[in-house]
Protein backbone atom coordinates (compact mmCIF):
# COMPACT_ATOMS: atom_id res chain seq x y z
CA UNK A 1 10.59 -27.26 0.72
CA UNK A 2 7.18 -28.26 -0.97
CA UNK A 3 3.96 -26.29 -1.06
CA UNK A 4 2.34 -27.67 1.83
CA UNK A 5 5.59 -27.02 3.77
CA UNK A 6 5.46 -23.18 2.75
CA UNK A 7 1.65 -23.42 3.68
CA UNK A 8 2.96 -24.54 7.34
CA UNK A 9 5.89 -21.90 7.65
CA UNK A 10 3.44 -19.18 6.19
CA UNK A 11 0.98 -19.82 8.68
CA UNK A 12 3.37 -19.97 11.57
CA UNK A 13 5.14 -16.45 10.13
CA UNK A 14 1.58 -14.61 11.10
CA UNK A 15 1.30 -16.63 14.67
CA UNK A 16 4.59 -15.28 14.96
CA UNK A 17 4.14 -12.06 14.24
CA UNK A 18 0.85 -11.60 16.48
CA UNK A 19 0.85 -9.33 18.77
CA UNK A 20 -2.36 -9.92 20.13
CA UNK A 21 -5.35 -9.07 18.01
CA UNK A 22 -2.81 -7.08 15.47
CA UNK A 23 -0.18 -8.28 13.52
CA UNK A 24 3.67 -6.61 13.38
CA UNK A 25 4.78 -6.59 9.41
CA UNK A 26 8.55 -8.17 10.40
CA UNK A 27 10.41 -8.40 13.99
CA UNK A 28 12.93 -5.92 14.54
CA UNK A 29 12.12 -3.92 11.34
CA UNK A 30 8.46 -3.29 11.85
CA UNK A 31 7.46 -4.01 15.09
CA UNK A 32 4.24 -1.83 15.45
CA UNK A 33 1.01 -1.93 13.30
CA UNK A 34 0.96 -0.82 9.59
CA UNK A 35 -2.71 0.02 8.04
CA UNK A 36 -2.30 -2.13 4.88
CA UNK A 37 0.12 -4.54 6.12
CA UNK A 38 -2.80 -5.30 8.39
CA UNK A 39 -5.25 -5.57 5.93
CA UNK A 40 -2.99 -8.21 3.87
CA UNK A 41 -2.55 -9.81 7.14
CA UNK A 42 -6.26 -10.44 7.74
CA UNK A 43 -6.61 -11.74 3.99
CA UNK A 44 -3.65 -14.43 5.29
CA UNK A 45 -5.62 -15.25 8.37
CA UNK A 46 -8.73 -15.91 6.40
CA UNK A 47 -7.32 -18.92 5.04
CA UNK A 48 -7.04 -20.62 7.77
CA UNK A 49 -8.61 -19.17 10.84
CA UNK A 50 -11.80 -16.76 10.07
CA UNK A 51 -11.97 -15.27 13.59
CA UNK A 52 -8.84 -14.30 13.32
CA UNK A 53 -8.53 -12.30 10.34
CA UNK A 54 -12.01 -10.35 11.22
CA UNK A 55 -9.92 -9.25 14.45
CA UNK A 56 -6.99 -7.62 12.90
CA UNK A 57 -8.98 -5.52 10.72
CA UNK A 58 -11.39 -4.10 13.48
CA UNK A 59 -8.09 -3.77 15.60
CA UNK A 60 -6.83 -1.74 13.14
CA UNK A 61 -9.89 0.71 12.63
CA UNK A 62 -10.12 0.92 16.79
CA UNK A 63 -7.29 3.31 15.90
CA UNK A 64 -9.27 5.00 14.29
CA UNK A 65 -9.60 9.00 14.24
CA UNK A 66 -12.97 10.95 14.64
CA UNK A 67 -12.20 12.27 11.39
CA UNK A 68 -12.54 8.78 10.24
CA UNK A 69 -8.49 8.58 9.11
CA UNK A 70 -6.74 5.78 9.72
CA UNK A 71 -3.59 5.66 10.33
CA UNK A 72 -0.43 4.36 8.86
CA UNK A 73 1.01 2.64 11.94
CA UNK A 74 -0.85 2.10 15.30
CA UNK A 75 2.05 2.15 18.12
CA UNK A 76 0.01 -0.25 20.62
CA UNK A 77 3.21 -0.82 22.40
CA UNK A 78 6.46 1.29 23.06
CA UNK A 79 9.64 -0.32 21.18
CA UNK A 80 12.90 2.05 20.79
CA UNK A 81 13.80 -0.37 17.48
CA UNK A 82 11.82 2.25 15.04
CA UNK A 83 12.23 5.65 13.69
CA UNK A 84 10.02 8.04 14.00
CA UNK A 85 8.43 6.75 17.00
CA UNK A 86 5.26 8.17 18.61
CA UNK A 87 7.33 10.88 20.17
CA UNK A 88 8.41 12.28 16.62
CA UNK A 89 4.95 12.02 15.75
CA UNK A 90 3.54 13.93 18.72
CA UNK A 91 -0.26 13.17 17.42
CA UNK A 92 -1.39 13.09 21.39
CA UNK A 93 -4.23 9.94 20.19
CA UNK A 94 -4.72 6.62 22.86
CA UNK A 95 -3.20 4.45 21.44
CA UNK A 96 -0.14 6.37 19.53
CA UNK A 97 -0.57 6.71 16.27
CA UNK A 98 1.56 8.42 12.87
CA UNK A 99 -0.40 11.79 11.30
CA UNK A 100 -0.97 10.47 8.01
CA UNK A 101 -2.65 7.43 6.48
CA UNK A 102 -1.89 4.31 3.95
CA UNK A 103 -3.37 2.98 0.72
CA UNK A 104 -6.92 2.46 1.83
CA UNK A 105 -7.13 -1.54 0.59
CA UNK A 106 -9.12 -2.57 3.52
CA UNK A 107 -12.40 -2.72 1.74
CA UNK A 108 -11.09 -4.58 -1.17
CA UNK A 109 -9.91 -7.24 0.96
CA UNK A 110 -12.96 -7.26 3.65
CA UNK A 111 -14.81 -8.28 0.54
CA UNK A 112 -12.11 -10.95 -0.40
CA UNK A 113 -12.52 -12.24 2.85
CA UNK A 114 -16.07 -12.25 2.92
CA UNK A 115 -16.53 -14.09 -0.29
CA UNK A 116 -14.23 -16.93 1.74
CA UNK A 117 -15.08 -17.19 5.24
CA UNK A 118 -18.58 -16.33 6.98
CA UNK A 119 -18.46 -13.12 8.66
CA UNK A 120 -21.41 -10.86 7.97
CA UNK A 121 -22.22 -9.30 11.23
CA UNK A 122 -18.77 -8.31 11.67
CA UNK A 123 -18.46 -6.87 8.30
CA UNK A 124 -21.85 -5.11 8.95
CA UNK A 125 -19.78 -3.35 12.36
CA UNK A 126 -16.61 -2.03 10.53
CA UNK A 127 -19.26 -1.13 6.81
CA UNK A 128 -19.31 2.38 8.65
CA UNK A 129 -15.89 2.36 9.30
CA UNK A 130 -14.71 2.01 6.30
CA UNK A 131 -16.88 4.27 4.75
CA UNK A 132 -16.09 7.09 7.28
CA UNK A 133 -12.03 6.42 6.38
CA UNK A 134 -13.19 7.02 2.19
CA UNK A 135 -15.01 10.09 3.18
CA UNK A 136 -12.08 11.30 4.70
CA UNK A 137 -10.00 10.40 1.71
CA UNK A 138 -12.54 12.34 -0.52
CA UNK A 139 -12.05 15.65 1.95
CA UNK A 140 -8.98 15.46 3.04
CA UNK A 141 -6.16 13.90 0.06
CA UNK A 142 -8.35 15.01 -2.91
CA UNK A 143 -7.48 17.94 -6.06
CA UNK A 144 -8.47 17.93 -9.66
CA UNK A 145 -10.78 15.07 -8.54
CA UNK A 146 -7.48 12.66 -8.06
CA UNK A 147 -6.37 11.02 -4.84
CA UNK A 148 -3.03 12.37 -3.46
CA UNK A 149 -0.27 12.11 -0.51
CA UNK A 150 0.65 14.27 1.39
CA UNK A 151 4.16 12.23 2.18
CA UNK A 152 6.14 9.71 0.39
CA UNK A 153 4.93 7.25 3.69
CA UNK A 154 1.41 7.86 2.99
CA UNK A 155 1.62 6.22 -0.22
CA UNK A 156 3.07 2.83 0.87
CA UNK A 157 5.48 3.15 -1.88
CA UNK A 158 8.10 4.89 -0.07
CA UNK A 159 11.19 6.25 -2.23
CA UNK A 160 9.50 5.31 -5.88
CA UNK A 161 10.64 7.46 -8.45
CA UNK A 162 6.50 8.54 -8.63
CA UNK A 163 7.71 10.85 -5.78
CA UNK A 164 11.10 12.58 -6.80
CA UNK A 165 9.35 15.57 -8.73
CA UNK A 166 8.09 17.04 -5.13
CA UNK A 167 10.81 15.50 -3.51
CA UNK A 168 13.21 18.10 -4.61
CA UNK A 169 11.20 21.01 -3.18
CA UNK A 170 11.28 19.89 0.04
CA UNK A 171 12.95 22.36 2.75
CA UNK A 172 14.93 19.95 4.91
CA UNK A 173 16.96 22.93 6.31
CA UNK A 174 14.83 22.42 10.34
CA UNK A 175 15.97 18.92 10.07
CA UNK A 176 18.67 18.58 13.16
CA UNK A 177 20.62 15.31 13.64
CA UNK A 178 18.87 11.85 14.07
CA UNK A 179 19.48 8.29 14.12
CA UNK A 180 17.48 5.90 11.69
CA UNK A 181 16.85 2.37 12.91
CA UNK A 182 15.79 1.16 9.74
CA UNK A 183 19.50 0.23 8.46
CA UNK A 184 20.00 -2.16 11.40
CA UNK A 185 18.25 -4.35 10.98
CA UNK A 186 18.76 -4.63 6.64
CA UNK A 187 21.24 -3.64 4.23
CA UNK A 188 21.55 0.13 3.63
CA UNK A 189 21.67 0.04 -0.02
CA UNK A 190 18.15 -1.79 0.22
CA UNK A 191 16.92 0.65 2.14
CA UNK A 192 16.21 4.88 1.25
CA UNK A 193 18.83 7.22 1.40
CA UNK A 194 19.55 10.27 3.83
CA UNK A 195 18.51 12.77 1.58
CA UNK A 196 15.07 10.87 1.31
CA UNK A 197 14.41 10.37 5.02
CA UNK A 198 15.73 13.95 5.61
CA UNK A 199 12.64 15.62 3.49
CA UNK A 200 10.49 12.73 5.30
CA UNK A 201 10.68 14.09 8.47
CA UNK A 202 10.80 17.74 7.43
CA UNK A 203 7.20 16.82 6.31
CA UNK A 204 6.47 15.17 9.71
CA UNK A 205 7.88 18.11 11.23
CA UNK A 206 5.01 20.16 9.25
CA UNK A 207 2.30 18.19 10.21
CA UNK A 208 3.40 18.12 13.80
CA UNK A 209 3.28 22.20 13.68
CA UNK A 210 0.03 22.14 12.48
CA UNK A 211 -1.42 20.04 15.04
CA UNK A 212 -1.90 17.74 12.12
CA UNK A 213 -4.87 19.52 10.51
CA UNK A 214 -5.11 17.87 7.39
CA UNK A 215 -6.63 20.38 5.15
CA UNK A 216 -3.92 23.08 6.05
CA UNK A 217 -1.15 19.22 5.28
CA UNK A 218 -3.05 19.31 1.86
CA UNK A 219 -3.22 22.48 0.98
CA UNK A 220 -0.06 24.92 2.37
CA UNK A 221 2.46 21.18 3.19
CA UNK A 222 5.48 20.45 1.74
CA UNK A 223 4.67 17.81 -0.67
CA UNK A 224 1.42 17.08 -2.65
CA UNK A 225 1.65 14.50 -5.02
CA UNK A 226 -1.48 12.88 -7.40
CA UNK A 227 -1.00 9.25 -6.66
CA UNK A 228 -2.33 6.78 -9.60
CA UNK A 229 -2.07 4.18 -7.20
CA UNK A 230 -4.06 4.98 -4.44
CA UNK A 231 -6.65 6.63 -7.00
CA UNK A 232 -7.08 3.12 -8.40
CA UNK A 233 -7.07 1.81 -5.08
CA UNK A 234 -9.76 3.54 -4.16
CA UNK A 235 -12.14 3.91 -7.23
CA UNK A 236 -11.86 0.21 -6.85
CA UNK A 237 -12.22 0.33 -2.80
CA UNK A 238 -15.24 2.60 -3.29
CA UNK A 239 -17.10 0.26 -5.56
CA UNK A 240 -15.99 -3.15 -3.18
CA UNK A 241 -17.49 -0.75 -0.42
CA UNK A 242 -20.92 -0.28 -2.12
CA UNK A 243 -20.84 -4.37 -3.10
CA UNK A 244 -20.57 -4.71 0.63
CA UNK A 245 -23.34 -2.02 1.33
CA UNK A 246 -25.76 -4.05 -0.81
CA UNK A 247 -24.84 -7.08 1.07
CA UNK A 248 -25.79 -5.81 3.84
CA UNK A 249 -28.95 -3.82 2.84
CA UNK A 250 -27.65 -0.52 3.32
CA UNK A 251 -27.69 2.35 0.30
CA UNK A 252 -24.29 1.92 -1.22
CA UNK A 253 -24.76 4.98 -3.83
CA UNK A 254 -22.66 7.16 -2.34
CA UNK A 255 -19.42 5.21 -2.28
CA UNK A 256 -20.36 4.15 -6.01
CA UNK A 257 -20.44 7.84 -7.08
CA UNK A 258 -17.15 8.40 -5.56
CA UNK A 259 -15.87 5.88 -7.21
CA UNK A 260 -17.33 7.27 -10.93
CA UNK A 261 -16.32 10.72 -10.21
CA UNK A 262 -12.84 9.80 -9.43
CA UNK A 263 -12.72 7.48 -12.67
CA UNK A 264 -14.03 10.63 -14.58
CA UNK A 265 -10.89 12.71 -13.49
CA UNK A 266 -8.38 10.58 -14.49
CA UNK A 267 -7.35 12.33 -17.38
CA UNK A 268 -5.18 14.60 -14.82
CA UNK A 269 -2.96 11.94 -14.42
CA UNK A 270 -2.47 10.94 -18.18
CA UNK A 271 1.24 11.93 -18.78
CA UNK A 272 1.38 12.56 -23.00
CA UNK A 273 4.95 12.06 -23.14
CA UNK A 274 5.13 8.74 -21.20
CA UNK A 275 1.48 7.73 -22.80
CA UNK A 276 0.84 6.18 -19.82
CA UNK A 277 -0.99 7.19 -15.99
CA UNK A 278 2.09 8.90 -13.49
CA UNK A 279 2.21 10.60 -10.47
CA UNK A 280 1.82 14.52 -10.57
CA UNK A 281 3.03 16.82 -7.97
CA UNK A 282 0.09 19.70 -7.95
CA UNK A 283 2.08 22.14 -6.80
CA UNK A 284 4.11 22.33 -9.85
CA UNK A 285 2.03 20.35 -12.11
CA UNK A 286 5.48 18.06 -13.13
CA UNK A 287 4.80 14.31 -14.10
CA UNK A 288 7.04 11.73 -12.71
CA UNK A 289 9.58 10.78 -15.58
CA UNK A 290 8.96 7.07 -15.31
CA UNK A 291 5.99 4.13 -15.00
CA UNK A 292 5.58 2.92 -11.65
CA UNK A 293 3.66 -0.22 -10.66
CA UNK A 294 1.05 2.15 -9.34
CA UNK A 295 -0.10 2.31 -12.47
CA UNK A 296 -0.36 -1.63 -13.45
CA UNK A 297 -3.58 -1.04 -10.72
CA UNK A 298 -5.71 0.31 -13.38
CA UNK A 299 -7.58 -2.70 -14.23
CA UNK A 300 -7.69 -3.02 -10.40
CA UNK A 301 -10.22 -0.47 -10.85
CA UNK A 302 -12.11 -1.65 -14.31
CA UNK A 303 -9.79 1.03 -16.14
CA UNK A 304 -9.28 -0.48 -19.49
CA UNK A 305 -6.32 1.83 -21.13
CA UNK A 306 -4.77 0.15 -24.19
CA UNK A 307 -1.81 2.65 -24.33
CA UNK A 308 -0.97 1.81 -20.53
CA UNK A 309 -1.72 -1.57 -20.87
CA UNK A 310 1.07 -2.30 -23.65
CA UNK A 311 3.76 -0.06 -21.69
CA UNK A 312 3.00 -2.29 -18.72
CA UNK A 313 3.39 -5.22 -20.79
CA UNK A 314 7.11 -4.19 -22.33
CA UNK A 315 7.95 -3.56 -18.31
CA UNK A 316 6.95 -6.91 -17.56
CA UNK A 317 8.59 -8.79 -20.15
CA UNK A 318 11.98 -6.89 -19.08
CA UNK A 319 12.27 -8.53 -15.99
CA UNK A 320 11.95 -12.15 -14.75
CA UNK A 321 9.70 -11.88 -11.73
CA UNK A 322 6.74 -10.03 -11.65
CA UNK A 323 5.83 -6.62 -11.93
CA UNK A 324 8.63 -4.19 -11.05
CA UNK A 325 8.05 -0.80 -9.35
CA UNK A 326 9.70 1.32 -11.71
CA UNK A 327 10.29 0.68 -15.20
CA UNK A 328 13.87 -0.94 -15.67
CA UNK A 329 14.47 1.00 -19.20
CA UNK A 330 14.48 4.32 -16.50
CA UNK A 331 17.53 5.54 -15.33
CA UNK A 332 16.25 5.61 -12.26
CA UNK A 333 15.83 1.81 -12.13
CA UNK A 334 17.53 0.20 -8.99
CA UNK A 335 16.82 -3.30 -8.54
CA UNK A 336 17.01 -3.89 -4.93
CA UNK A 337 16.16 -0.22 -3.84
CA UNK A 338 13.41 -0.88 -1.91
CA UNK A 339 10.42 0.89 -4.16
CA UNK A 340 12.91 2.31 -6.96
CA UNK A 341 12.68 -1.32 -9.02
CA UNK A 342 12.22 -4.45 -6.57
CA UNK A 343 9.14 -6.17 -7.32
CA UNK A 344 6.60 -6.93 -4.37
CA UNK A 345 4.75 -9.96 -4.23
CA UNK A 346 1.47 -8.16 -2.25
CA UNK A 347 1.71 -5.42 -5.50
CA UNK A 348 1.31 -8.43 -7.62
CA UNK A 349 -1.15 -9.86 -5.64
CA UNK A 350 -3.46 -6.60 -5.82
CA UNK A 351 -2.67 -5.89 -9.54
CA UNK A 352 -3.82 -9.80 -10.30
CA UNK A 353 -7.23 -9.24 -8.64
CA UNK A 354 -7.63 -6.58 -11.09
CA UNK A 355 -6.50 -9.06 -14.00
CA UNK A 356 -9.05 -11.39 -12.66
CA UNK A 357 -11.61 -8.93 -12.48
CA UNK A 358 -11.41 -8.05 -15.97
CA UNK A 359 -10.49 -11.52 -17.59
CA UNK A 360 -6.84 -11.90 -18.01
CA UNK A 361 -6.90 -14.98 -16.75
CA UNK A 362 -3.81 -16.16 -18.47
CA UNK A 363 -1.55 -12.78 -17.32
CA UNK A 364 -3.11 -13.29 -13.56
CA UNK A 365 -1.65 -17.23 -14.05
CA UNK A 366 1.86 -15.68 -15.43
CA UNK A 367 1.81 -13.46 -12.59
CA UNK A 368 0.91 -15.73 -9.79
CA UNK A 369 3.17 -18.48 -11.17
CA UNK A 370 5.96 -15.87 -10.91
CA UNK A 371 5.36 -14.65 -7.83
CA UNK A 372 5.31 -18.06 -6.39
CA UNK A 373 8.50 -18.88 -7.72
CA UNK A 374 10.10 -16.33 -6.03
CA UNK A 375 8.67 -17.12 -2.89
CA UNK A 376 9.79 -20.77 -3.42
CA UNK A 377 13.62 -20.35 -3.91
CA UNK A 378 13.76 -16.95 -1.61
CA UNK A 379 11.33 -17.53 0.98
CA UNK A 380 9.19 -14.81 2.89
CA UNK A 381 10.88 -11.58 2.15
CA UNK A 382 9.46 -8.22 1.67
CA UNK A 383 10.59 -7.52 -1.64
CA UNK A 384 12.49 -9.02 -4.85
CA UNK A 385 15.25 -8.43 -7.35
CA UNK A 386 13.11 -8.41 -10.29
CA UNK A 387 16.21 -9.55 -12.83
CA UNK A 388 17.70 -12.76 -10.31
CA UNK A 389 15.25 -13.25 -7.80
CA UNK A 390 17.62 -12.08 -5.58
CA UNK A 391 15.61 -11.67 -1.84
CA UNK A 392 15.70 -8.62 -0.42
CA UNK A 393 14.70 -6.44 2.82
CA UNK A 394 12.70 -8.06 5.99
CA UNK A 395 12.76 -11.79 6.35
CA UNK A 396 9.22 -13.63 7.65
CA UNK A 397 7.03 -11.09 6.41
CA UNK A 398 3.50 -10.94 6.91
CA UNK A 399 1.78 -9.90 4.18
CA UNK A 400 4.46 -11.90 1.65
CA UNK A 401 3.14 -14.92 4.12
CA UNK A 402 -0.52 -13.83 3.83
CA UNK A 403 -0.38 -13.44 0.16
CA UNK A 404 1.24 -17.01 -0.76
CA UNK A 405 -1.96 -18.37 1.49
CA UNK A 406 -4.51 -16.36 0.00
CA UNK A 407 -3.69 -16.13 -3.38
CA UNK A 408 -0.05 -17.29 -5.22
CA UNK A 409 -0.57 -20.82 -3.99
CA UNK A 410 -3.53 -20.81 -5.08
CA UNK A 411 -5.66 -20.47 -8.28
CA UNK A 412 -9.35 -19.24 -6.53
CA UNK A 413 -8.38 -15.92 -4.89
């Protein structure tokens, strides 16, 4: 199949997977709305139909709470194919919605968008929006001055080794029996293990207690874990938001001062012994033993970190395809375990608009140019073997379709 074939069957993948003014991340596997699944989706869109991809993001922030959260999955429509459905969930919101939230990209890529496609009045309606949903971040997922999760889910990285040090002091003993959906549909050694989606629940099980009052989640929950990812994510999301203020005339400073006081409490997350950014659970203060792609999204957020930089470099250069999610010389390096060493062509796609950003023009090529190949001789799955190119998890996936529009076939994303 050539390019402009893949261009077709990409297209059609998110015309297939519209649900009506939302788009599902896979059939069968996903078949409700994920927050940055969405986002991607919209960035796909804007290649090729502008109305479009302003829709899916502004269907995904009609979800949105008073509290200005937004959700990790929007259940617009019931479907008994996924577990935990809006009745493990018990959030009581029209529509039905999950308790926590997901890497908050949307800003980043409503400014992608907006550099592509006219849309200015549109952007001007969900500007508050989005700026309500970093506000929330700031009160609600913040200590030491570092963005955290409050559950493995929230993160979008679900079972990465970033997560195993407040993993283990999870009480799953209120867990009764359940059935998982998930291994159904793809192969159970792709997929987290039983142990993993025990503690999950026992953590939706907490939140549902609590009426999901997410200061009490942050502060007396189960798991609390410094994320280096979504800290980059939003430093970088926080400055993209006060770009967009200016564009619109508003007063962007207070998005921008997030953004530098976050950047100034960084240091929390510098693990000595790795010499490189990790997750820290801040209950315990314990780093993750191993580099994640989370942190390849520093220069995602203008962090320049020489040390981290060349440690990223050595992971790189140990696999084939892209960046992997956990570093292959760690023992805890499984190369087709879902977020435990499979690299992800939408991770690549956000950690080469930071290598754009800051000039790395010939690393964002190497990456792009690998991340295309994969999509070439494996098609439109979620996730990669990293060594063989091997693909693995959901087939005709969105945002793998909406990134090889917007950006890996493509030099001008």
């Amino acid at each position: 199949m050539n390019d402009d074939e893949l261009d077709a069957v990409a297209r059609d993948i998110l015309i297939s997977n519209d649900r009506g003014g939302y788009t599902i991340p896979t059939d069968g596997l996903y078949p409700f709305q994920w927050n940055w699944d969405s986002a991607f989706a919209a960035w796909g869109f804007s290649t090729f139909d502008a109305h479009r991809a302003w829709t899916e993001l502004e269907t995904l922030f009609s979800a949105q709470w008073a509290t200005g959260m937004v959700p990790h999955i929007v259940f617009h429509k019931e479907d008994d194919g996924y577990f935990p459905g809006p009745e493990v969930w018990g959030v009581g919101t029209t529509p039905a919605t999950s308790g926590i939230s997901q890497p908050p990209v949307a800003a980043i890529l409503a400014r992608l968008i907006h550099d592509r496609v006219d849309g200015t009045e549109r952007l001007r309606a969900l500007y508050p929006k989005m700026l309500a949903w970093h506000r929330w971040w700031r009160e609600s997922r913040m200590a030491h001055g570092i963005t955290c999760v409050t559950h493995p889910w929230e993160s979008g990285r679900d079972n990465c080794p970033d997560w195993d040090p407040g993993m283990v002091n999870v009480d799953t003993s209120g867990i009764g029996p359940y059935q998982r959906r998930d291994t159904g549909h793809v192969d159970a050694a792709m997929r987290p293990g039983k142990a993993d989606y025990d503690r999950y629940l026992a953590m939706v099980k907490f939140g549902r207690d609590c009426g999901w009052d997410q200061k009490r989640i942050r502060d007396d929950g189960p798991f609390l874990m410094g994320d280096p990812a979504i800290t980059f994510i939003l430093i970088r999301a926080n400055r993209d938001l006060a770009a967009i203020a200016e564009t619109l005339g508003e007063d962007g400073s207070e998005p921008a001062a997030w953004a530098d006081e976050m950047e100034e409490a960084l240091p929390w997350l510098w693990n000595r012994d790795l010499q490189a950014y990790a997750a820290r659970d801040v209950r315990t203060g314990v780093f993750a033993s191993a580099i994640s792609s989370g942190a390849a999204l520093g220069l995602l957020a203008g962090v320049e970190n020489a040390q981290m930089e060349a440690h990223l470099a050595e992971m790189w250069d140990r696999v084939r395809y892209g960046i992997p999610s956990n570093d292959p010389a760690a023992p805890s390096f499984e190369p087709r375990r879902y977020w435990r060493g499979p690299t992800w062509p939408v991770v690549n796609a956000l950690i080469a608009v930071g290598l754009k950003s800051a000039g790395r023009d010939a690393d964002e090529a190497r990456l792009r140019r690998e991340t295309a190949e994969l999509i070439r001789q494996g098609g439109f799955f979620e996730y990669f073997d990293p060594m063989d190119g091997t693909a693995c998890g959901g087939n005709r996936f969105t945002w793998t379709a909406a990134i090889w529009l917007a950006w890996a076939n493509r030099g001008d994303a």
